[in-house]
C-alpha atoms as a PDB file:
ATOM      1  CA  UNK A   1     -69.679-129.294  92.399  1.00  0.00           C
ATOM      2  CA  UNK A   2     -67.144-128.540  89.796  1.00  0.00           C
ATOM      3  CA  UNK A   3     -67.876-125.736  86.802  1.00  0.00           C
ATOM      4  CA  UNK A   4     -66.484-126.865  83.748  1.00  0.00           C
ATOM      5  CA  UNK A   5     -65.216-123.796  81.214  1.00  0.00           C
ATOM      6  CA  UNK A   6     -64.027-123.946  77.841  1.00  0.00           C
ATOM      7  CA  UNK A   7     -63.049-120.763  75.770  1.00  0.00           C
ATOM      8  CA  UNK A   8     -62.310-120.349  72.602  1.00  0.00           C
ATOM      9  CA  UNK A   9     -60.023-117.568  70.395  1.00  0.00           C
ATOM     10  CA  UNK A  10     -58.684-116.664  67.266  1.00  0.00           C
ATOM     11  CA  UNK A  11     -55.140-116.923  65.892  1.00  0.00           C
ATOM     12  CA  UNK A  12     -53.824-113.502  64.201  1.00  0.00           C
ATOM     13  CA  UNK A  13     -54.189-115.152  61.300  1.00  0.00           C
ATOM     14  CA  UNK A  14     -58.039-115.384  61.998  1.00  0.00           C
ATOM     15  CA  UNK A  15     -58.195-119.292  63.115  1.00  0.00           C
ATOM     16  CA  UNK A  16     -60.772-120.450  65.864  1.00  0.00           C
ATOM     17  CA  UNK A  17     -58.869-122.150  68.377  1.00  0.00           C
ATOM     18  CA  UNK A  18     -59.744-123.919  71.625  1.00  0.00           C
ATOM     19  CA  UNK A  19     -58.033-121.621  74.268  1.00  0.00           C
ATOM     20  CA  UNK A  20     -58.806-123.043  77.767  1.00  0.00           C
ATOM     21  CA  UNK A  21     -60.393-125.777  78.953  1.00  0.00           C
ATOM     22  CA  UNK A  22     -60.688-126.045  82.705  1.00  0.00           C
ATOM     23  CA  UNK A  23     -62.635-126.349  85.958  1.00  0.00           C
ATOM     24  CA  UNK A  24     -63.794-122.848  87.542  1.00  0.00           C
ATOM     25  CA  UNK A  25     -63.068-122.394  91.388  1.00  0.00           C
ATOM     26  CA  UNK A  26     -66.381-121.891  93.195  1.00  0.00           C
ATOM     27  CA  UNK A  27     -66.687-119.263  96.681  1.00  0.00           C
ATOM     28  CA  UNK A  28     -68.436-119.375  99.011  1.00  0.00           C
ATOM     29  CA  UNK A  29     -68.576-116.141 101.860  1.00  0.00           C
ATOM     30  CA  UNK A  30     -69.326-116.981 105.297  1.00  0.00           C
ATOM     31  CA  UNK A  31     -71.369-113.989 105.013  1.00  0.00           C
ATOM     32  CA  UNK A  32     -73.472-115.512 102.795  1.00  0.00           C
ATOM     33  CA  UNK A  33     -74.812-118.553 104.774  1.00  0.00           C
ATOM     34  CA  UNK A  34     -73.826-121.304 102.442  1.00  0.00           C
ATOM     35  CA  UNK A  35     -73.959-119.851  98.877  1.00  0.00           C
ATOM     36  CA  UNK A  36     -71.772-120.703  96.768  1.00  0.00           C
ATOM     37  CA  UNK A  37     -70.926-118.904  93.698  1.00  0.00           C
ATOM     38  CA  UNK A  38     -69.089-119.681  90.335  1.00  0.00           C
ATOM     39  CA  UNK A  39     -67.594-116.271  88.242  1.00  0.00           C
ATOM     40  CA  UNK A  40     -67.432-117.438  84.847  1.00  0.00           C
ATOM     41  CA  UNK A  41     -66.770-114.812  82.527  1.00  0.00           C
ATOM     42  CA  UNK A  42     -67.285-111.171  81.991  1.00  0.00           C
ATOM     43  CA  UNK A  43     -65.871-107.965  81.185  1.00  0.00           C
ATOM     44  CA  UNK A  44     -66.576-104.151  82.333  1.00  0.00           C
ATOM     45  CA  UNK A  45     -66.348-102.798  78.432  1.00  0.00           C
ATOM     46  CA  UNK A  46     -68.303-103.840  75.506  1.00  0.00           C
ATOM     47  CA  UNK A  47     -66.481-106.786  74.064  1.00  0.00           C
ATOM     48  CA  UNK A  48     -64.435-106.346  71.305  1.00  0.00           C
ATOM     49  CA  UNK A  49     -63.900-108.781  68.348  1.00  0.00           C
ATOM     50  CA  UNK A  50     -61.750-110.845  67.147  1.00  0.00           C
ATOM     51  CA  UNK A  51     -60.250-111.594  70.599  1.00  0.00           C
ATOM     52  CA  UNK A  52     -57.634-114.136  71.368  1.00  0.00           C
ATOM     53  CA  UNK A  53     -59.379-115.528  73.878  1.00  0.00           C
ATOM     54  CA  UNK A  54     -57.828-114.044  77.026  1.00  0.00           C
ATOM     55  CA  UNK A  55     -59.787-113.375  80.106  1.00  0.00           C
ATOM     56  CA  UNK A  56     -61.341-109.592  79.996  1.00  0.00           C
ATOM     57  CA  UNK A  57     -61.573-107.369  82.491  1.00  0.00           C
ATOM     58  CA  UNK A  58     -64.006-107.787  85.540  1.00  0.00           C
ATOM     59  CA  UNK A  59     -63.041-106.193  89.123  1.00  0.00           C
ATOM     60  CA  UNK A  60     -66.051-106.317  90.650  1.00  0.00           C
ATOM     61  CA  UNK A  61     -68.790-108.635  91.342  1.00  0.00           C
ATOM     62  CA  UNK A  62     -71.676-106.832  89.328  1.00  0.00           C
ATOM     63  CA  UNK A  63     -70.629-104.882  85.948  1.00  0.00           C
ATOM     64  CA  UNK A  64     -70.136-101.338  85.332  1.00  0.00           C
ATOM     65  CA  UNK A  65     -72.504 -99.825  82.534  1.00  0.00           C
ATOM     66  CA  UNK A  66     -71.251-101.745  78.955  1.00  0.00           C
ATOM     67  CA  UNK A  67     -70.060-104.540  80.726  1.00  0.00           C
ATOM     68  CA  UNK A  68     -71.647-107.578  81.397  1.00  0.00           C
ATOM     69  CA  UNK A  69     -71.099-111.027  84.295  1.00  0.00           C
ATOM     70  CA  UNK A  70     -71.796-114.314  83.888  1.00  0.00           C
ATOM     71  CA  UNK A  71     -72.106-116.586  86.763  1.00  0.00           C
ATOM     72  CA  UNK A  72     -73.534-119.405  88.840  1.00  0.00           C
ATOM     73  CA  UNK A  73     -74.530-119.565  92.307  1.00  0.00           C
ATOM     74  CA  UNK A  74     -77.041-121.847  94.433  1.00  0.00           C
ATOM     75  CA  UNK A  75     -79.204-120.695  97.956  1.00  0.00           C
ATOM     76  CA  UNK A  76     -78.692-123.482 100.832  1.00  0.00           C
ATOM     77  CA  UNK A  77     -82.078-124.966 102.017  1.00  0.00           C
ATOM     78  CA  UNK A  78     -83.932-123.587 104.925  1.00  0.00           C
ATOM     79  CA  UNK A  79     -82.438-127.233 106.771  1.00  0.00           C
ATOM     80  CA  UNK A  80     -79.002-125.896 106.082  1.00  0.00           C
ATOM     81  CA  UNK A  81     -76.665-125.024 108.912  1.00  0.00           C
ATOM     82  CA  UNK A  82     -74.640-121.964 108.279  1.00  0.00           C
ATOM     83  CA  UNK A  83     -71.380-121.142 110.026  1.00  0.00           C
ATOM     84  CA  UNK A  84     -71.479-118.201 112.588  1.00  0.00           C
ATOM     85  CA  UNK A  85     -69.079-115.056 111.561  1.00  0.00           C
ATOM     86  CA  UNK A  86     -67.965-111.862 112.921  1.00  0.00           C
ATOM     87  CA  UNK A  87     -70.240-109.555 110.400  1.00  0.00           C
ATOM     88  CA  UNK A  88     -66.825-107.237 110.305  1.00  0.00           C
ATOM     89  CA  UNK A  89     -64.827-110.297 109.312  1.00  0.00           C
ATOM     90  CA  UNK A  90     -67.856-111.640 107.320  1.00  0.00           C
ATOM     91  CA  UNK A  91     -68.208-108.220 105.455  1.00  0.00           C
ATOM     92  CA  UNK A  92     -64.450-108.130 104.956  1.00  0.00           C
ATOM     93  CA  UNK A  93     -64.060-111.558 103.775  1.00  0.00           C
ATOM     94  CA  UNK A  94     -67.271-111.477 101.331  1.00  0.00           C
ATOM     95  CA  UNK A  95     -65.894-108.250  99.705  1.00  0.00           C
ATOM     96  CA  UNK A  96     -62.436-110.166  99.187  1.00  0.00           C
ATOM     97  CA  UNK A  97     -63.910-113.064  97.670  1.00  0.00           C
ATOM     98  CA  UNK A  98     -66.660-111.172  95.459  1.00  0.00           C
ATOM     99  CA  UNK A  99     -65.571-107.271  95.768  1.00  0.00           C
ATOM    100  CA  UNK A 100     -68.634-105.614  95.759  1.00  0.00           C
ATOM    101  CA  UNK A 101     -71.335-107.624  96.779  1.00  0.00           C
ATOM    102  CA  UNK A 102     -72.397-106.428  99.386  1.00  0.00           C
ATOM    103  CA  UNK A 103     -72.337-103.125  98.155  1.00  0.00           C
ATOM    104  CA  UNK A 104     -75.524-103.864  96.708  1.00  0.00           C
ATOM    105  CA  UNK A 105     -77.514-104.539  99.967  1.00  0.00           C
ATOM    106  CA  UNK A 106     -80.540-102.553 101.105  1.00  0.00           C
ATOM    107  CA  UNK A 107     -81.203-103.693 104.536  1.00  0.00           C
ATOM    108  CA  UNK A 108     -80.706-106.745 106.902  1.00  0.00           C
ATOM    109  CA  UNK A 109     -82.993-108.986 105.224  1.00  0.00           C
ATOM    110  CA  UNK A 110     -80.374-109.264 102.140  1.00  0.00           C
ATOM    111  CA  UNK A 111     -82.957-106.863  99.799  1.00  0.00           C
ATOM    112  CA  UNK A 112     -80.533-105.432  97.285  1.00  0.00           C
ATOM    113  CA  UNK A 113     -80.557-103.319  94.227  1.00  0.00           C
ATOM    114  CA  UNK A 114     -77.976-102.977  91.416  1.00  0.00           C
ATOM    115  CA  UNK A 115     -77.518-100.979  88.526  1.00  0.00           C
ATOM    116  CA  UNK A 116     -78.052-104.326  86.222  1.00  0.00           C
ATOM    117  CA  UNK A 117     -80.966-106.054  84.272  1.00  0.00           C
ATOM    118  CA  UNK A 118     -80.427-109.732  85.529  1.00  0.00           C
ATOM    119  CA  UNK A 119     -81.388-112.566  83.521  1.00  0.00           C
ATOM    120  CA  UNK A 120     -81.772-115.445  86.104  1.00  0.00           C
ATOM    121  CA  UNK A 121     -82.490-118.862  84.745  1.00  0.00           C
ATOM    122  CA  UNK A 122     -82.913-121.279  87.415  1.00  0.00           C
ATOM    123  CA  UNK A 123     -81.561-124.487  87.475  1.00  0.00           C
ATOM    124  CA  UNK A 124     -82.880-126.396  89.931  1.00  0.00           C
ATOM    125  CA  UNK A 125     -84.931-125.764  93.407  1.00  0.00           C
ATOM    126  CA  UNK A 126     -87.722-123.185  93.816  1.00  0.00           C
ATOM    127  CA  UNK A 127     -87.020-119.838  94.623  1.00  0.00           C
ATOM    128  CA  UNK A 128     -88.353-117.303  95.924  1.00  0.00           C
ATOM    129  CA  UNK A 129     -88.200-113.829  94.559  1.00  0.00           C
ATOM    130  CA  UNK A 130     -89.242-111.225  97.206  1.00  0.00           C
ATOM    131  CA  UNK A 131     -89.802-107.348  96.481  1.00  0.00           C
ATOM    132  CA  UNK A 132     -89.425-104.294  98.431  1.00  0.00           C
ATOM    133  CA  UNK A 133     -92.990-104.048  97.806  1.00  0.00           C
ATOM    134  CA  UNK A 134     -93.684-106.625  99.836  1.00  0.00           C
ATOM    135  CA  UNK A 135     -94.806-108.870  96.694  1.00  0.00           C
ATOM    136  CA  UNK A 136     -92.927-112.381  96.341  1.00  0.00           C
ATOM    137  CA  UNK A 137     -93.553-114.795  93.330  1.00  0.00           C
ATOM    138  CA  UNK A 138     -92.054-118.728  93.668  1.00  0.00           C
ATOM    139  CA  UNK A 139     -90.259-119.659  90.787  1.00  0.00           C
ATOM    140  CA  UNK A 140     -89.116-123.301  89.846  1.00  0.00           C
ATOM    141  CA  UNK A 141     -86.641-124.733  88.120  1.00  0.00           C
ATOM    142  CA  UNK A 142     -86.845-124.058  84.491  1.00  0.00           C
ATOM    143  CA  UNK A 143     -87.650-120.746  84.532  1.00  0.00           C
ATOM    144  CA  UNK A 144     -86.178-116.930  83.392  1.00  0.00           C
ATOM    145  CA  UNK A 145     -86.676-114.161  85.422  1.00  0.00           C
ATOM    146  CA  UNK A 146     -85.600-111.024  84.270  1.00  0.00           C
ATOM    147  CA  UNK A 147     -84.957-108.412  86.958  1.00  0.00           C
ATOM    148  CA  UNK A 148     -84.564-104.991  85.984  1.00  0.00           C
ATOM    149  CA  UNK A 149     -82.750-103.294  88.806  1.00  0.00           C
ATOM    150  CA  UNK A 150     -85.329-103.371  91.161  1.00  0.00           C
ATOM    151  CA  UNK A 151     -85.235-103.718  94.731  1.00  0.00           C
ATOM    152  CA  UNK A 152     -85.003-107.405  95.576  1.00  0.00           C
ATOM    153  CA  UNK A 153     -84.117-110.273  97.872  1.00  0.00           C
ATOM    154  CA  UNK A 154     -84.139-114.445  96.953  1.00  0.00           C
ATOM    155  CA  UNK A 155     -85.344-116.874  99.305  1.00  0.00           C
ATOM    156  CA  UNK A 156     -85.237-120.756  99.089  1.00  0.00           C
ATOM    157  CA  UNK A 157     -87.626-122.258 101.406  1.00  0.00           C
ATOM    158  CA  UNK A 158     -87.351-125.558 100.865  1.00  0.00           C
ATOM    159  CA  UNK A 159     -85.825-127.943 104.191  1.00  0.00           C
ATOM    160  CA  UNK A 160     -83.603-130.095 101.921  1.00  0.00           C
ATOM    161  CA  UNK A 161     -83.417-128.823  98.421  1.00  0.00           C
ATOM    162  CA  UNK A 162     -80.721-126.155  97.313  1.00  0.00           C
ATOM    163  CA  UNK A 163     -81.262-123.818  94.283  1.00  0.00           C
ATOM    164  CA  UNK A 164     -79.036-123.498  91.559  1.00  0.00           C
ATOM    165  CA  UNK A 165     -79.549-120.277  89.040  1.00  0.00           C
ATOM    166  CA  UNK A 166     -77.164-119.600  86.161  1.00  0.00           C
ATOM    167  CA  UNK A 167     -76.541-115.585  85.786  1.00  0.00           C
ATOM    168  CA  UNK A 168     -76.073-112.911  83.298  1.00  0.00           C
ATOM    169  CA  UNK A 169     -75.817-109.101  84.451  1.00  0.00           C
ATOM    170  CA  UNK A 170     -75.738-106.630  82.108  1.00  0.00           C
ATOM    171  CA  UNK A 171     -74.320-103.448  83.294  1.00  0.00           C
ATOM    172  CA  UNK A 172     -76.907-100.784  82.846  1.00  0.00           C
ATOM    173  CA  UNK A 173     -77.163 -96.957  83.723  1.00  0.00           C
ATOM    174  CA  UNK A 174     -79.987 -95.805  86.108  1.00  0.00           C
ATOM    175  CA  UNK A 175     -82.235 -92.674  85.016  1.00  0.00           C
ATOM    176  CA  UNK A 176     -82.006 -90.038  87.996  1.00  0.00           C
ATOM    177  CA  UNK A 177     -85.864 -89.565  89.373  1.00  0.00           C
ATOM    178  CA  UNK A 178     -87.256 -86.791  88.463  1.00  0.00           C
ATOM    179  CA  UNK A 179     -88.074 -84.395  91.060  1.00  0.00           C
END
């Protein structure tokens, strides 16, 4: 599936102008079992305005505090037959293609925590939203979840049917517990 992205700028002289219009490569980890994922914009800095239109800055996968992602990514089906890797290669490869990512992971189940709130609107599919808690909550297409930095993992457990979730992080800064 293609990504389609069109930007717009100003001129100095202050005129909106169409500044790129054009398809966004998708990638897609080993590591990762079959998800594939679409960086669309972002920056690591609050954004600044007028801008001309030219990509910001983004060098990892999930934003510093200020700075914010936007992104699309879908979860293979539980039918879905995922390439075997090396989990040194894997690791290497998925911190190439997404640097960061798996920064973010908790344990071998793929919970992970980030210093974001993540506003999740899925697309299509059901997934499923599983907590360190032990709590999970299925969630179909249609819907926003907001997760605020909490412990987390996503499951699709459907045979046949991928999800598709559209993604904004918001860089955020996490309170040290109290002791």
């Amino acid at each position: 599936m293609s990504v389609r992205r069109v930007v717009t700028g100003q001129k100095p002289d202050g005129t909106s102008v169409f500044v790129t219009d054009a398809e966004v490569p998708s990638v897609s980890p080993l590591l990762l079992g079959g998800t594939e994922i679409w960086e669309l914009w972002g920056d690591d800095a609050v954004p600044q305005l007028p801008t001309d239109g030219t990509p910001p800055e983004a060098h990892m996968f999930f934003p510093a505090p200020n700075g914010y992602r936007v992104g699309m990514w879908t979860i293979p089906p539980t039918g879905h037959v995922a390439s075997e890797v090396d989990l040194d290669e894997g690791i290497a490869e998925a911190d190439r293609l997404v640097p960061g990512v798996t920064d973010a992971v908790t344990d071998k189940q793929g919970q992970h925590v980030t210093d974001t709130i993540d506003l999740q609107y899925v697309l299509e599919g059901t997934v499923t939203l599983g907590l360190d808690s032990g709590e999970e909550k299925d969630i179909p297409a249609g819907s926003l979840i907001v997760q605020n930095g909490t412990n987390h993992q996503w499951l699709n457990r459907h045979e046949t049917e991928w999800v598709k979730i559209l993604s904004i992080f918001v860089g955020a800064e996490r309170k040290k517990a109290e002791p």
